[in-house]
PDB file of N, CA and C in Angstrom:
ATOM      1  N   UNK A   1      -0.958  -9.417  13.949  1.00  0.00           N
ATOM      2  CA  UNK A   1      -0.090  -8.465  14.603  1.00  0.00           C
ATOM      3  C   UNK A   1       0.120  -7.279  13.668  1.00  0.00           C
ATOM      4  N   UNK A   2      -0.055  -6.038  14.181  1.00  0.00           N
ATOM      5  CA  UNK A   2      -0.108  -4.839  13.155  1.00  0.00           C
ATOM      6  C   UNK A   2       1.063  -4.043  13.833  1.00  0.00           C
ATOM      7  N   UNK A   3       2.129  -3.767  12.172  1.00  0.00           N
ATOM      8  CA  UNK A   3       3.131  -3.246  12.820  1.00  0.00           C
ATOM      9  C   UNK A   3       3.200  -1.900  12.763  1.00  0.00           C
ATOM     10  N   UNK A   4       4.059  -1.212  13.254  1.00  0.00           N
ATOM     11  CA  UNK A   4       3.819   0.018  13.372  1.00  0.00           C
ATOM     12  C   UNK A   4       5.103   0.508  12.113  1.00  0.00           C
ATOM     13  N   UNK A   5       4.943   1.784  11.717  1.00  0.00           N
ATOM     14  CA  UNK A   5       5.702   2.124  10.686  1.00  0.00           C
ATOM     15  C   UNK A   5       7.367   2.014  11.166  1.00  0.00           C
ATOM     16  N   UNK A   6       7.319   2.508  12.322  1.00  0.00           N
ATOM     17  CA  UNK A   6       9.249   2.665  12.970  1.00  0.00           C
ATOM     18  C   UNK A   6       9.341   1.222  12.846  1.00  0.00           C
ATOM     19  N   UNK A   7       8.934  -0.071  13.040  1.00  0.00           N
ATOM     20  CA  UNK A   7       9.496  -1.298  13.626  1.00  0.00           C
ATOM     21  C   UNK A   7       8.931  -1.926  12.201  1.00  0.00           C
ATOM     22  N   UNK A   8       8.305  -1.342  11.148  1.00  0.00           N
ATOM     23  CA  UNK A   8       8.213  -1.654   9.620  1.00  0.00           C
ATOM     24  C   UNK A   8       9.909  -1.374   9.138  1.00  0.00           C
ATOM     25  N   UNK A   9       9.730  -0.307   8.984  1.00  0.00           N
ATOM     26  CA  UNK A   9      11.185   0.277   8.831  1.00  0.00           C
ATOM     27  C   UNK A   9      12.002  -0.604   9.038  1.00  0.00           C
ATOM     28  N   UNK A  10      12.244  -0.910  10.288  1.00  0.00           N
ATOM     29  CA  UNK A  10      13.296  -1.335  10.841  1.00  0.00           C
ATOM     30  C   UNK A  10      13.415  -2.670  10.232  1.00  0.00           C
ATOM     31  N   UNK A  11      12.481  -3.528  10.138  1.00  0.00           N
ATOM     32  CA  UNK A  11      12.369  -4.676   9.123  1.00  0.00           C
ATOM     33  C   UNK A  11      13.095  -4.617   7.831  1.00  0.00           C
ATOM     34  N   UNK A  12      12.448  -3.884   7.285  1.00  0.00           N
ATOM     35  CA  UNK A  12      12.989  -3.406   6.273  1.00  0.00           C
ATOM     36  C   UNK A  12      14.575  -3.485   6.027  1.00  0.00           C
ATOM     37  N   UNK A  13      14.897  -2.108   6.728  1.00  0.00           N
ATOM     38  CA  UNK A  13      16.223  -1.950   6.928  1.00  0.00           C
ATOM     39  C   UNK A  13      17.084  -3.287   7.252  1.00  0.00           C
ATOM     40  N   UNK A  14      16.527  -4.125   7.897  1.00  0.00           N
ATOM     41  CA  UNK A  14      17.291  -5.354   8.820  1.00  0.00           C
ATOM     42  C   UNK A  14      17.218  -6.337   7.139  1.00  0.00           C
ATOM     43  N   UNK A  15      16.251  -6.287   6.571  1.00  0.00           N
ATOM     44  CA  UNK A  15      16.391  -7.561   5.612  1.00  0.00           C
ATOM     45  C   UNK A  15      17.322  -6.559   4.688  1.00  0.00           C
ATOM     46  N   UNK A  16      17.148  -5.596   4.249  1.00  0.00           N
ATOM     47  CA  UNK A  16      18.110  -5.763   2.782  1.00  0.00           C
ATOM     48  C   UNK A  16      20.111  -5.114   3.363  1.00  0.00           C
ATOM     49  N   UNK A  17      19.727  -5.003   4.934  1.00  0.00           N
ATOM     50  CA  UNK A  17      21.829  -4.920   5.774  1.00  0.00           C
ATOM     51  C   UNK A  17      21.721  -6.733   5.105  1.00  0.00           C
ATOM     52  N   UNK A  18      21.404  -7.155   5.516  1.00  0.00           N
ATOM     53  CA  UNK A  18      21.550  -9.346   5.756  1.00  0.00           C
ATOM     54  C   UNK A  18      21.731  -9.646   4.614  1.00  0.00           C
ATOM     55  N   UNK A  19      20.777  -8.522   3.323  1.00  0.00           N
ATOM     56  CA  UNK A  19      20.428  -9.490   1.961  1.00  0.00           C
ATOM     57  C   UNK A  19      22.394  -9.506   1.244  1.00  0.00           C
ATOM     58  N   UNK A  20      22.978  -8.680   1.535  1.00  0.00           N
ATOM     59  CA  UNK A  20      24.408  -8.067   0.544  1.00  0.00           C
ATOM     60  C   UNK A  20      23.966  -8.222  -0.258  1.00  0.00           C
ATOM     61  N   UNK A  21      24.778  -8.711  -1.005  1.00  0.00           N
ATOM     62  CA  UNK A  21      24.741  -9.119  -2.442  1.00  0.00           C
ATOM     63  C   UNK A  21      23.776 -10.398  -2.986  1.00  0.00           C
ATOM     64  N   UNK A  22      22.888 -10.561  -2.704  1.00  0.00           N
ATOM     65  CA  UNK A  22      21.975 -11.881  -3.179  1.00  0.00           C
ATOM     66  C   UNK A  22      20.791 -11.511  -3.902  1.00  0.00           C
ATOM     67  N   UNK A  23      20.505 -11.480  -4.860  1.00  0.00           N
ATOM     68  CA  UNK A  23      19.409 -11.309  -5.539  1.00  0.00           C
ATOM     69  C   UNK A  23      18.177 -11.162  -5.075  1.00  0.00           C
ATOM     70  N   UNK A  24      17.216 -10.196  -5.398  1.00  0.00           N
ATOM     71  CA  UNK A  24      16.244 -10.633  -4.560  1.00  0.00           C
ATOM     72  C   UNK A  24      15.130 -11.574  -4.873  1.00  0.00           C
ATOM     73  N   UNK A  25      15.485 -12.183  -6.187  1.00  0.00           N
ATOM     74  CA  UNK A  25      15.043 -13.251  -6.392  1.00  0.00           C
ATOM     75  C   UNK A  25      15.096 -14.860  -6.034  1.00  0.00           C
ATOM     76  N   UNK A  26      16.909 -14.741  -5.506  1.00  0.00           N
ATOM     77  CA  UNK A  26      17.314 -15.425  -4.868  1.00  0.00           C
ATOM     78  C   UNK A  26      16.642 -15.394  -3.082  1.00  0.00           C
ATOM     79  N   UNK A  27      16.911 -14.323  -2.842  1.00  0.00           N
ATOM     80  CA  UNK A  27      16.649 -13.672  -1.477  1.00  0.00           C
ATOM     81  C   UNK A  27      15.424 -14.541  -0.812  1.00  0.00           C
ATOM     82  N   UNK A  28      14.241 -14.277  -2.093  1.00  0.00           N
ATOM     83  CA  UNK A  28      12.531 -14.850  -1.655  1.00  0.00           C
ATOM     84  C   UNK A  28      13.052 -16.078  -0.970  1.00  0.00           C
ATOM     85  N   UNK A  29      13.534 -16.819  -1.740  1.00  0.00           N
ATOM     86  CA  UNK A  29      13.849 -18.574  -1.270  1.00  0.00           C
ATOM     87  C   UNK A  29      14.211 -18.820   0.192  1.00  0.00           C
ATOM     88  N   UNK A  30      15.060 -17.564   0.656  1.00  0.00           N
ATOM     89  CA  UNK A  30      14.914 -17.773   2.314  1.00  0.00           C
ATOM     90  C   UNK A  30      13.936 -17.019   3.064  1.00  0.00           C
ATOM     91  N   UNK A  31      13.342 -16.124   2.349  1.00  0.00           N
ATOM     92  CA  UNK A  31      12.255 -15.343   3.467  1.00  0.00           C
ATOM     93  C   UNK A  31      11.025 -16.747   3.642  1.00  0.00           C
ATOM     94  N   UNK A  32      10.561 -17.412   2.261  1.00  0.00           N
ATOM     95  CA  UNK A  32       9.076 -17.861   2.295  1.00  0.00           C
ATOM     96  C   UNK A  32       9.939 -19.014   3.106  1.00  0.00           C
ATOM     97  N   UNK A  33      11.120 -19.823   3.540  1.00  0.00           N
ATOM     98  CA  UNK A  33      11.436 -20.616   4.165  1.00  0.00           C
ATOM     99  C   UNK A  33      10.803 -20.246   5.803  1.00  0.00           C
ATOM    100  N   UNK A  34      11.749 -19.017   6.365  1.00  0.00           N
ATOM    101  CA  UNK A  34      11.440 -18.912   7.329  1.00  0.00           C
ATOM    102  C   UNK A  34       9.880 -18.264   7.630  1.00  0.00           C
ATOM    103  N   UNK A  35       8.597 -17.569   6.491  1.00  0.00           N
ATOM    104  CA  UNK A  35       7.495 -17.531   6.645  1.00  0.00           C
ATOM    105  C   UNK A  35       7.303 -18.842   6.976  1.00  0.00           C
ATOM    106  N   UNK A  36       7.703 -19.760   6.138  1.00  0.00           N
ATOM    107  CA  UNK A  36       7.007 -21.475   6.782  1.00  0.00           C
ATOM    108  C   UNK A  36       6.961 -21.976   7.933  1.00  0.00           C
ATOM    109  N   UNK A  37       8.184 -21.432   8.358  1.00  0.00           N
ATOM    110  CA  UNK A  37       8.662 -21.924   9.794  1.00  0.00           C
ATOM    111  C   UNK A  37       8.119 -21.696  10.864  1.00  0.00           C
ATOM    112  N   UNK A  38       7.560 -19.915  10.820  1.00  0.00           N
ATOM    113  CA  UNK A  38       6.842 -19.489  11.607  1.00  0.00           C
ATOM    114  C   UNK A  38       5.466 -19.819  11.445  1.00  0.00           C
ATOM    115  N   UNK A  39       5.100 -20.155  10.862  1.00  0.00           N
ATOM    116  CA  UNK A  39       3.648 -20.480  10.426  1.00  0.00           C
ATOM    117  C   UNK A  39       3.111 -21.936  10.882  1.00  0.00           C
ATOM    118  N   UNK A  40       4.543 -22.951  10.994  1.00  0.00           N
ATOM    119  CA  UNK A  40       4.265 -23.907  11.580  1.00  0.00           C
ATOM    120  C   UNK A  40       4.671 -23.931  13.194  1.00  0.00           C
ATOM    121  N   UNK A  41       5.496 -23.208  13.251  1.00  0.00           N
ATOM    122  CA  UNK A  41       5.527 -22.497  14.869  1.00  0.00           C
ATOM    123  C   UNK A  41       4.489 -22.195  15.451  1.00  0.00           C
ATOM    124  N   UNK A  42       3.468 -21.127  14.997  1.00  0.00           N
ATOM    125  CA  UNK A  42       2.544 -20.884  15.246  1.00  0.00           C
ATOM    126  C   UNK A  42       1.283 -21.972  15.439  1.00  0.00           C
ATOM    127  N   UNK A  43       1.299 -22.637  14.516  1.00  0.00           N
ATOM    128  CA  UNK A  43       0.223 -24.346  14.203  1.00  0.00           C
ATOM    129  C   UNK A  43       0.567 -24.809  15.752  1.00  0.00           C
ATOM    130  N   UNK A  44       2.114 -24.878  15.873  1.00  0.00           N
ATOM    131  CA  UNK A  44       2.146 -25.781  16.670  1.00  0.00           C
ATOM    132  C   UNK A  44       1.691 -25.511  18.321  1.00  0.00           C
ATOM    133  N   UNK A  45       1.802 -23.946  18.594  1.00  0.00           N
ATOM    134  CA  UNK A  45       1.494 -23.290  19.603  1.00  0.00           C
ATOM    135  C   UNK A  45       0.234 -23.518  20.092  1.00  0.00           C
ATOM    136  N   UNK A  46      -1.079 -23.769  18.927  1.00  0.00           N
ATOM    137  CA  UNK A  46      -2.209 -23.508  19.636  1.00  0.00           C
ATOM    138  C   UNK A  46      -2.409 -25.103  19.388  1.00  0.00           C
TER     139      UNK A  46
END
């Protein structure tokens, strides 16, 4: 899926309103969670 720059952005923008105050080292620990999630979402789809 190829995103387009406005709805990049907007990603963007949406993760570091959510991140407040959390490190973004801390931060990774929930993004690669929910990459997993979707990834097995996806597994499970096809």
């Amino acid at each position: 899926m190829a995103l387009t720059a406005e709805k990049e952005a907007m990603i963007w923008k949406t993760l570091n309103d959510t991140r407040g105050k959390i490190e973004p080292s801390e931060y990774k620990n929930y993004i690669f969670g929910v990459m997993f999630y979707k990834l097995l979402s996806e597994k499970a789809q096809n």
